[in-house]
PDB file of N, CA and C in Angstrom:
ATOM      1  N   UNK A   1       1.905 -20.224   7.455  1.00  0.00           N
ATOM      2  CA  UNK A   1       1.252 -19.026   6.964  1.00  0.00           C
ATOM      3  C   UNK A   1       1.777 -18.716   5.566  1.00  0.00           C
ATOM      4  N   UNK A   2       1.079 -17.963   4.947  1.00  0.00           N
ATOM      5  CA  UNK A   2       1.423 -18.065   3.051  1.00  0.00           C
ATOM      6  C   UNK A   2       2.430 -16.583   3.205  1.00  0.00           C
ATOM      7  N   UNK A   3       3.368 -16.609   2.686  1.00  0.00           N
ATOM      8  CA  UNK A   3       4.130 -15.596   2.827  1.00  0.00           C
ATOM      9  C   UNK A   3       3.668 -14.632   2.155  1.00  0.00           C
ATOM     10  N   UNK A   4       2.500 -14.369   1.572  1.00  0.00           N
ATOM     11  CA  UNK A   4       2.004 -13.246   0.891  1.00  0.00           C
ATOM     12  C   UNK A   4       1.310 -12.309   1.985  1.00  0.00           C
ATOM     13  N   UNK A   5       0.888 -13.260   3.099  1.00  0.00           N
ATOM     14  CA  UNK A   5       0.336 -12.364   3.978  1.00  0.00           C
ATOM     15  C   UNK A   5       0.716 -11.808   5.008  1.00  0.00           C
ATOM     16  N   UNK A   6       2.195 -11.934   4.685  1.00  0.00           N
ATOM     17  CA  UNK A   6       3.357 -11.441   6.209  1.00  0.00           C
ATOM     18  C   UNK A   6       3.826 -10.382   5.578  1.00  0.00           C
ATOM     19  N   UNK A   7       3.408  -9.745   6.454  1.00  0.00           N
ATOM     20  CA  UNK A   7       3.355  -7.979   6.463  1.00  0.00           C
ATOM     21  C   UNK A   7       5.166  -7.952   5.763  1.00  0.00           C
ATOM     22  N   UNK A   8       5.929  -9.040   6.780  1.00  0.00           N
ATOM     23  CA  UNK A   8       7.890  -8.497   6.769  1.00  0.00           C
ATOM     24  C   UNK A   8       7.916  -9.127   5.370  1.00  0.00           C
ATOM     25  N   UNK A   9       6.985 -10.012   4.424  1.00  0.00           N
ATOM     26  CA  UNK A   9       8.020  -9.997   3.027  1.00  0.00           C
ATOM     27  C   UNK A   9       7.177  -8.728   2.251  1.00  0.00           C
ATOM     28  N   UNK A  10       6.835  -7.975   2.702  1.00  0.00           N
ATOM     29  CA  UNK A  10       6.510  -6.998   1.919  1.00  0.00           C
ATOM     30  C   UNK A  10       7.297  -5.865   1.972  1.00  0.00           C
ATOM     31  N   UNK A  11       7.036  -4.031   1.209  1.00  0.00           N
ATOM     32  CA  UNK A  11       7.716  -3.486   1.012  1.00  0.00           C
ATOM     33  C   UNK A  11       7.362  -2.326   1.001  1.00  0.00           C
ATOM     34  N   UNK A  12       7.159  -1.383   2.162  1.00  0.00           N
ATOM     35  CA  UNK A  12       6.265   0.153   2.482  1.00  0.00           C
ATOM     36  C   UNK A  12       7.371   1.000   1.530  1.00  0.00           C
ATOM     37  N   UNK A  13       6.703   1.441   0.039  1.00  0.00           N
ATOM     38  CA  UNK A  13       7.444   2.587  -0.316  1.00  0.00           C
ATOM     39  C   UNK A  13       6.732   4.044  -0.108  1.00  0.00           C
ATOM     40  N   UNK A  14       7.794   4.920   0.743  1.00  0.00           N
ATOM     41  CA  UNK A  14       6.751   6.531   0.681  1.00  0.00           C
ATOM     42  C   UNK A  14       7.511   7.582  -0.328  1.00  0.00           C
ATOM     43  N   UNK A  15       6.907   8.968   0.124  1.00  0.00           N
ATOM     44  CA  UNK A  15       7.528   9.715  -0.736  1.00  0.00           C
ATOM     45  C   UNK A  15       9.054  10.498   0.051  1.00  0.00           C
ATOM     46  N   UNK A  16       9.327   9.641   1.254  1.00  0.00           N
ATOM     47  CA  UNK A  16      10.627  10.214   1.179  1.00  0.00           C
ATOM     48  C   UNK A  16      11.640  10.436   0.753  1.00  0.00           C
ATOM     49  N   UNK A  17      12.246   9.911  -0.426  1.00  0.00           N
ATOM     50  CA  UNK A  17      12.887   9.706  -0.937  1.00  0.00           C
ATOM     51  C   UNK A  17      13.020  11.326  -2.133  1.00  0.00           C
ATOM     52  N   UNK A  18      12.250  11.649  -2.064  1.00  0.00           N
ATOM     53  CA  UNK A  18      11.587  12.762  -3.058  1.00  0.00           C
ATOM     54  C   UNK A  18      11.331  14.355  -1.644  1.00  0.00           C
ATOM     55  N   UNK A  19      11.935  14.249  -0.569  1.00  0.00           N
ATOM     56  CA  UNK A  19      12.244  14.678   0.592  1.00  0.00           C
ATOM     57  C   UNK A  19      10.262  15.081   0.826  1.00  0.00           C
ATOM     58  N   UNK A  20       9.400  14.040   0.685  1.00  0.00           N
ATOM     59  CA  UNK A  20       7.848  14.047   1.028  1.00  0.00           C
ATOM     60  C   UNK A  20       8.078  13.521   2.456  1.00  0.00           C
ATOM     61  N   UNK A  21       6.637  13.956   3.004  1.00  0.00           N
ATOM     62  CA  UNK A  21       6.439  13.433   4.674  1.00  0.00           C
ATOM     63  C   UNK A  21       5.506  12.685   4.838  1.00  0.00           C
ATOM     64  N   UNK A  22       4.971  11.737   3.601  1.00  0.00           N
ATOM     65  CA  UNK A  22       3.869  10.960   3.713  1.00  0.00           C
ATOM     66  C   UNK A  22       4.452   9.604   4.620  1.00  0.00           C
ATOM     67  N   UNK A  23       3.535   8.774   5.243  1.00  0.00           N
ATOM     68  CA  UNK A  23       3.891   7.475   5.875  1.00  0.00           C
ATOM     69  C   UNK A  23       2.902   6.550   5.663  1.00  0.00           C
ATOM     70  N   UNK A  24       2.828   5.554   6.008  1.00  0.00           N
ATOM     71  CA  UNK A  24       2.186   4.074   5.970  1.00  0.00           C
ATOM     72  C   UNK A  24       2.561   3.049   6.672  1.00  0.00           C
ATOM     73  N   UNK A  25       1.861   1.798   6.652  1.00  0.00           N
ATOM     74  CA  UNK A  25       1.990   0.674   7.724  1.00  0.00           C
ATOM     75  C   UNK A  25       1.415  -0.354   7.038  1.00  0.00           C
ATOM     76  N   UNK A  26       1.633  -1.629   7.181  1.00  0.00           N
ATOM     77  CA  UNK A  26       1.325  -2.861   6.466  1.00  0.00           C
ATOM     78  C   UNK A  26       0.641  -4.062   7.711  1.00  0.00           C
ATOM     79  N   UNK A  27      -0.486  -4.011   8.284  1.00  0.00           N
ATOM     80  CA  UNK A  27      -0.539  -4.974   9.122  1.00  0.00           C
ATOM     81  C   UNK A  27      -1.598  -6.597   8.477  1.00  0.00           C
ATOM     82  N   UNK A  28      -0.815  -7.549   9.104  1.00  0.00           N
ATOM     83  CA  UNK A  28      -2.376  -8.561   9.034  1.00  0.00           C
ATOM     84  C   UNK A  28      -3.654  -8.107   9.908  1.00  0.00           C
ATOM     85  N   UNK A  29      -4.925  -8.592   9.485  1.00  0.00           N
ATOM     86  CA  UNK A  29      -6.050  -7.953   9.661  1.00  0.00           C
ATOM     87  C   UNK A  29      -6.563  -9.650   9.479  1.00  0.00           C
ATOM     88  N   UNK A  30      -6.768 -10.435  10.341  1.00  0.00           N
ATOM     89  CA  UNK A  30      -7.269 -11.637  10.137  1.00  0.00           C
ATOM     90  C   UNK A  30      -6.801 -12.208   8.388  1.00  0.00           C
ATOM     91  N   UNK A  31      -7.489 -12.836   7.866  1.00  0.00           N
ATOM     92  CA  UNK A  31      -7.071 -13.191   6.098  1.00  0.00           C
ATOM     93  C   UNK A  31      -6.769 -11.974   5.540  1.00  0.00           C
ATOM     94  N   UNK A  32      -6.542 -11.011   5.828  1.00  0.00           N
ATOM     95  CA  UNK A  32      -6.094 -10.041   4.825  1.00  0.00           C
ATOM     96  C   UNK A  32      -5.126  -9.213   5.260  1.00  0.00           C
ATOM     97  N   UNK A  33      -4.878  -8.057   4.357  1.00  0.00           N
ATOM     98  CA  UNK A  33      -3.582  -7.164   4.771  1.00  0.00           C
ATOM     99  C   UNK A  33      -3.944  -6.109   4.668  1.00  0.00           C
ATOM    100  N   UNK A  34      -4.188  -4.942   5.763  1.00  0.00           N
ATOM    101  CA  UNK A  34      -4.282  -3.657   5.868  1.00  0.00           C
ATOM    102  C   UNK A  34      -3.394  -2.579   5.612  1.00  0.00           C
ATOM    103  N   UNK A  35      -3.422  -1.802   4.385  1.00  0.00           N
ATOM    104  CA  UNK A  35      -2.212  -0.737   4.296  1.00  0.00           C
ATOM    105  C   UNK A  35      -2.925   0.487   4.476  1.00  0.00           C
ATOM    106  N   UNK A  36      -2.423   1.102   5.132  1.00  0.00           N
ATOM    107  CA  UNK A  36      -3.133   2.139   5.849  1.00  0.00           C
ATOM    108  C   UNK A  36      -1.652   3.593   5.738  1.00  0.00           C
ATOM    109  N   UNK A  37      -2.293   4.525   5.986  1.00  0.00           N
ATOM    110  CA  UNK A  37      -0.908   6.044   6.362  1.00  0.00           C
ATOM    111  C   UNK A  37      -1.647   6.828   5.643  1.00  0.00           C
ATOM    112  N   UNK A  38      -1.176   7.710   5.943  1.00  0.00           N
ATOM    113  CA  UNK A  38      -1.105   9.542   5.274  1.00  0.00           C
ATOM    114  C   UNK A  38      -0.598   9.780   4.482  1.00  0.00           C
ATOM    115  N   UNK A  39      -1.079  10.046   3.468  1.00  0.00           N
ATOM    116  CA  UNK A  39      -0.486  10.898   2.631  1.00  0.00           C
ATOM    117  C   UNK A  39      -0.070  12.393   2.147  1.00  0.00           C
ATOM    118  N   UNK A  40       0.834  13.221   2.513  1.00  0.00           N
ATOM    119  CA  UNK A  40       1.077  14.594   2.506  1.00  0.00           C
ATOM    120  C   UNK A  40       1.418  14.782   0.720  1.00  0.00           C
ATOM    121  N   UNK A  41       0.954  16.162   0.633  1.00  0.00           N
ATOM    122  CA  UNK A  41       1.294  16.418  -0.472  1.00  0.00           C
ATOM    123  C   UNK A  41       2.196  17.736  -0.331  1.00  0.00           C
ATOM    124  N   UNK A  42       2.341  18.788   1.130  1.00  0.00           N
ATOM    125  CA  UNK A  42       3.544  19.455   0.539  1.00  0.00           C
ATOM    126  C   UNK A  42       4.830  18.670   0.727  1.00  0.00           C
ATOM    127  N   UNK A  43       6.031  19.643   0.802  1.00  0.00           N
ATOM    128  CA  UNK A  43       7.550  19.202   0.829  1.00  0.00           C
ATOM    129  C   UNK A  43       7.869  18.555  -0.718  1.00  0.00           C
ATOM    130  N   UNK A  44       6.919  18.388  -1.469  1.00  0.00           N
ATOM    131  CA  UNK A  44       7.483  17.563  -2.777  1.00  0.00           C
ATOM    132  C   UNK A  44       6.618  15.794  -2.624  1.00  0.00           C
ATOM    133  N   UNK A  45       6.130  15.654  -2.170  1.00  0.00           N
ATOM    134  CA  UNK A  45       6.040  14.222  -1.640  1.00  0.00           C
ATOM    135  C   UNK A  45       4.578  14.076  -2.544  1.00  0.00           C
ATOM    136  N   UNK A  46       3.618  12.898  -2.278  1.00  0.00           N
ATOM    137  CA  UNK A  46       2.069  13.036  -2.213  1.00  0.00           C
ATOM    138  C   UNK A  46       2.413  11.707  -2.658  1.00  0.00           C
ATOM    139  N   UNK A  47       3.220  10.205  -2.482  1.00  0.00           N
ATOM    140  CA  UNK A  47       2.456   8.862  -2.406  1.00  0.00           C
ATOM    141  C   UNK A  47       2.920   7.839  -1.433  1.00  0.00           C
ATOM    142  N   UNK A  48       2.440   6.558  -1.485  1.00  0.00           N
ATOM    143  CA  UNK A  48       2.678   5.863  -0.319  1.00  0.00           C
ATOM    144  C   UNK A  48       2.245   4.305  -1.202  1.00  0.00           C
ATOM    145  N   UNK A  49       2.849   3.381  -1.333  1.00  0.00           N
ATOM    146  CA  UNK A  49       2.737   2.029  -2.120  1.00  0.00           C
ATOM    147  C   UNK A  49       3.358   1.350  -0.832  1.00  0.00           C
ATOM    148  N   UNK A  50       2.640   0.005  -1.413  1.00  0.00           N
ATOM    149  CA  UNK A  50       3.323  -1.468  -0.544  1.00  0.00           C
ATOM    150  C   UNK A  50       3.664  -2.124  -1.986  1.00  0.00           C
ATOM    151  N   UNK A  51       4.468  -2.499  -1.639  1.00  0.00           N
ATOM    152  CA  UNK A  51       5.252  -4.083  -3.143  1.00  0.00           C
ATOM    153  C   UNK A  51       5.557  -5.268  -2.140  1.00  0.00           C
ATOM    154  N   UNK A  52       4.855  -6.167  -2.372  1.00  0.00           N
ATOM    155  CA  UNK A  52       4.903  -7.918  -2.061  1.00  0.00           C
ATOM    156  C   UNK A  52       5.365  -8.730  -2.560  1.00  0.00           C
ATOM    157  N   UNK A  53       5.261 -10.150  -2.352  1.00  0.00           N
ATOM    158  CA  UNK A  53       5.242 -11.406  -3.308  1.00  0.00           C
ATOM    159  C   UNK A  53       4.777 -11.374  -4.238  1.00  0.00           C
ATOM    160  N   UNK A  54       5.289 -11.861  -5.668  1.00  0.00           N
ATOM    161  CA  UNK A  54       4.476 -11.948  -6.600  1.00  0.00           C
ATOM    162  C   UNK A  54       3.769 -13.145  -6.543  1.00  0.00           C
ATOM    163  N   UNK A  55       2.856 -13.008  -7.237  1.00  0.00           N
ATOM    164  CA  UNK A  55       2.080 -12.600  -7.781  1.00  0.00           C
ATOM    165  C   UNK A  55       1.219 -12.275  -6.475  1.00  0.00           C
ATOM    166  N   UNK A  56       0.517 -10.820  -6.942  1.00  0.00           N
ATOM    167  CA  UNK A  56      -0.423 -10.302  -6.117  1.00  0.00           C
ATOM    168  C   UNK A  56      -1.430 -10.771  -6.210  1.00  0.00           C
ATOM    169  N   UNK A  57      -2.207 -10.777  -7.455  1.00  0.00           N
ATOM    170  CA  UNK A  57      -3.436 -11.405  -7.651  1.00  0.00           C
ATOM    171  C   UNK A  57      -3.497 -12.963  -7.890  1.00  0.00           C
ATOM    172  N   UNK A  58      -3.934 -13.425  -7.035  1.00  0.00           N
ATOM    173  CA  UNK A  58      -3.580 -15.371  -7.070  1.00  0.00           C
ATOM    174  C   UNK A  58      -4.705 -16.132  -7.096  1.00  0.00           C
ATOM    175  N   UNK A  59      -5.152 -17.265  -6.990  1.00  0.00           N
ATOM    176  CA  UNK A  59      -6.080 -18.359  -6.992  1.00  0.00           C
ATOM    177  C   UNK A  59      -6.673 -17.748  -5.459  1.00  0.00           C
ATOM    178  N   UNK A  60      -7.588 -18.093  -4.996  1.00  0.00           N
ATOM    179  CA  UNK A  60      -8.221 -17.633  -3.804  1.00  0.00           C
ATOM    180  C   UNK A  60      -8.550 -16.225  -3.136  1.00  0.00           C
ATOM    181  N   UNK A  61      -8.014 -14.941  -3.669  1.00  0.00           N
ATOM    182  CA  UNK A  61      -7.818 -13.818  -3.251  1.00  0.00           C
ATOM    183  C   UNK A  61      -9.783 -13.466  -3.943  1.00  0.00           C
ATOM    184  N   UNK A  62     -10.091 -12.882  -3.069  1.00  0.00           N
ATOM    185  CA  UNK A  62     -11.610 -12.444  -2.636  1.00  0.00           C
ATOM    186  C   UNK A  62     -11.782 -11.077  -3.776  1.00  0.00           C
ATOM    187  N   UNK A  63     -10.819 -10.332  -3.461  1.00  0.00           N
ATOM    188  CA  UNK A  63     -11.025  -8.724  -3.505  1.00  0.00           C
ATOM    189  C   UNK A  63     -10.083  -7.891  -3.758  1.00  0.00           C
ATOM    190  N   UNK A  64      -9.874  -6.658  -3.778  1.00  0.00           N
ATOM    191  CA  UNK A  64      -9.122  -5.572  -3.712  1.00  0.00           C
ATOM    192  C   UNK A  64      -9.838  -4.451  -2.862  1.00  0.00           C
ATOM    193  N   UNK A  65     -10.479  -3.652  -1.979  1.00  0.00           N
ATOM    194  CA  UNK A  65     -10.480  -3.261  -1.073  1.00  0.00           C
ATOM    195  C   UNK A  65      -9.746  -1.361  -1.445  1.00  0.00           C
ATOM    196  N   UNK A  66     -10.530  -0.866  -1.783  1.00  0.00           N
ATOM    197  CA  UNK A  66      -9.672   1.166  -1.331  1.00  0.00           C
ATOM    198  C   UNK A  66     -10.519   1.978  -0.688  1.00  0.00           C
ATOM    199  N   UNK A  67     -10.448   2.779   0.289  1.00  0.00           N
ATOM    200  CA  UNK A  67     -11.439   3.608   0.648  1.00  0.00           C
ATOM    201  C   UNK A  67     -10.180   4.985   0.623  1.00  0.00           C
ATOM    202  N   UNK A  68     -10.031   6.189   0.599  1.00  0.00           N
ATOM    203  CA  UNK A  68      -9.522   7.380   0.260  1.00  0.00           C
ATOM    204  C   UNK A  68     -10.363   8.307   0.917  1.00  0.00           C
ATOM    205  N   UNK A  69      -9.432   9.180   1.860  1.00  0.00           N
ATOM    206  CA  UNK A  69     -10.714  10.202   2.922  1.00  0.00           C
ATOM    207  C   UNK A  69      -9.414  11.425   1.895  1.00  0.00           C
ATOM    208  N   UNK A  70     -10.024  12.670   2.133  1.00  0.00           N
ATOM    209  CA  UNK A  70      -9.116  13.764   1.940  1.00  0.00           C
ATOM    210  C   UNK A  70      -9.995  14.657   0.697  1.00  0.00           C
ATOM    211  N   UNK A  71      -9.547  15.660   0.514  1.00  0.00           N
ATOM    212  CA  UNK A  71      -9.680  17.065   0.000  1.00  0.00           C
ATOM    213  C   UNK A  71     -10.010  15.947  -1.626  1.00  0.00           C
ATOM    214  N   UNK A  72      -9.799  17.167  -2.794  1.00  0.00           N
ATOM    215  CA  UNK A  72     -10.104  16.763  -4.459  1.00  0.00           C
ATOM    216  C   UNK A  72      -8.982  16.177  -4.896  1.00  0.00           C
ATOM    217  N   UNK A  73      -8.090  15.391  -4.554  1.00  0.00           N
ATOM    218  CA  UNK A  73      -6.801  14.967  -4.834  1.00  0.00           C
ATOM    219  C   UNK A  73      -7.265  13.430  -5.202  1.00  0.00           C
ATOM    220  N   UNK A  74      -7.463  13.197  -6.365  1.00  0.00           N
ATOM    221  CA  UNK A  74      -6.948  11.013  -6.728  1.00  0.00           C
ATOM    222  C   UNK A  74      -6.356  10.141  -6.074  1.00  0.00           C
ATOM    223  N   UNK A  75      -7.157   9.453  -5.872  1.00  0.00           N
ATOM    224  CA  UNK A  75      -6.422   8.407  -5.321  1.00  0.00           C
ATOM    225  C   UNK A  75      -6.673   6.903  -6.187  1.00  0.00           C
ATOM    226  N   UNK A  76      -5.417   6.528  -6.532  1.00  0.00           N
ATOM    227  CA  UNK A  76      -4.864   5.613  -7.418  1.00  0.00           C
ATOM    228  C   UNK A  76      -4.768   3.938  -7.124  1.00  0.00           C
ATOM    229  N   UNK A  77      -4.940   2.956  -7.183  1.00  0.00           N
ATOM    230  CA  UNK A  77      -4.652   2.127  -7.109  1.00  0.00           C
ATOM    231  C   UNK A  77      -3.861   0.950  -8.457  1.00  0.00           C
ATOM    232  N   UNK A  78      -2.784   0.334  -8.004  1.00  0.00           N
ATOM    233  CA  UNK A  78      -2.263  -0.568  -9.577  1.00  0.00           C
ATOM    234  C   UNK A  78      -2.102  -1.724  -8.660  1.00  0.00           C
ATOM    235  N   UNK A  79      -2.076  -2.667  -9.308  1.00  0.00           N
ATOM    236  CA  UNK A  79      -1.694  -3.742  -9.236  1.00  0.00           C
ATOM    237  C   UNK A  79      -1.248  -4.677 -10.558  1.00  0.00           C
ATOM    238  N   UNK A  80       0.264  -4.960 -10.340  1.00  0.00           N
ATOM    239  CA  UNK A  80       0.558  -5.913 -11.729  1.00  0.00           C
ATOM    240  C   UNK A  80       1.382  -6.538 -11.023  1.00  0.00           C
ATOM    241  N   UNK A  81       1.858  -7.455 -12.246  1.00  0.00           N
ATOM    242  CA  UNK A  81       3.461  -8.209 -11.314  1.00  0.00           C
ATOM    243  C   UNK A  81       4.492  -8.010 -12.061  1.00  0.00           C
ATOM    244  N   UNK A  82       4.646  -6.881 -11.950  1.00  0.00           N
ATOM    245  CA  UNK A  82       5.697  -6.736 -11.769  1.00  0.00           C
ATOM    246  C   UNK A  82       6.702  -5.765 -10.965  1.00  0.00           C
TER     247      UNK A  82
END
């Protein structure tokens, strides 16, 4: 299996750290990788990232994939490598 698509070399960052109560989850989903969670915006908090293998964007990769449910708040997507 290509280690880009194993959920364990990847890297769920939330906003706890920033004492936020947002969460997330990283699963395989057949060829792809589902990141999924909540995002809270009181307590100080409001994000939720995964960081992988580099390079993210590679030879064979189809897509990028966001759907965002919730109130007038942005929702962001980056991808680089670094």
């Amino acid at each position: 299996m290509d280690d880009r698509l194993d959920p364990r070399h990847w890297q769920i960052v939330v906003d706890g750290v920033m004492g936020g109560r947002s969460s997330a989850q990283l699963r395989r989903v057949g060829d792809a990788l589902r990141f999924e969670g909540v995002v809270r915006l009181d307590h100080g908090g409001g994000f939720a990232a995964a960081r992988g293998p580099a390079p993210p964007l590679v030879d064979g990769v189809r897509g990028l994939s966001m759907r965002c449910r919730g109130g007038d708040h942005a929702c962001r997507r980056d991808a680089d490598e670094g």
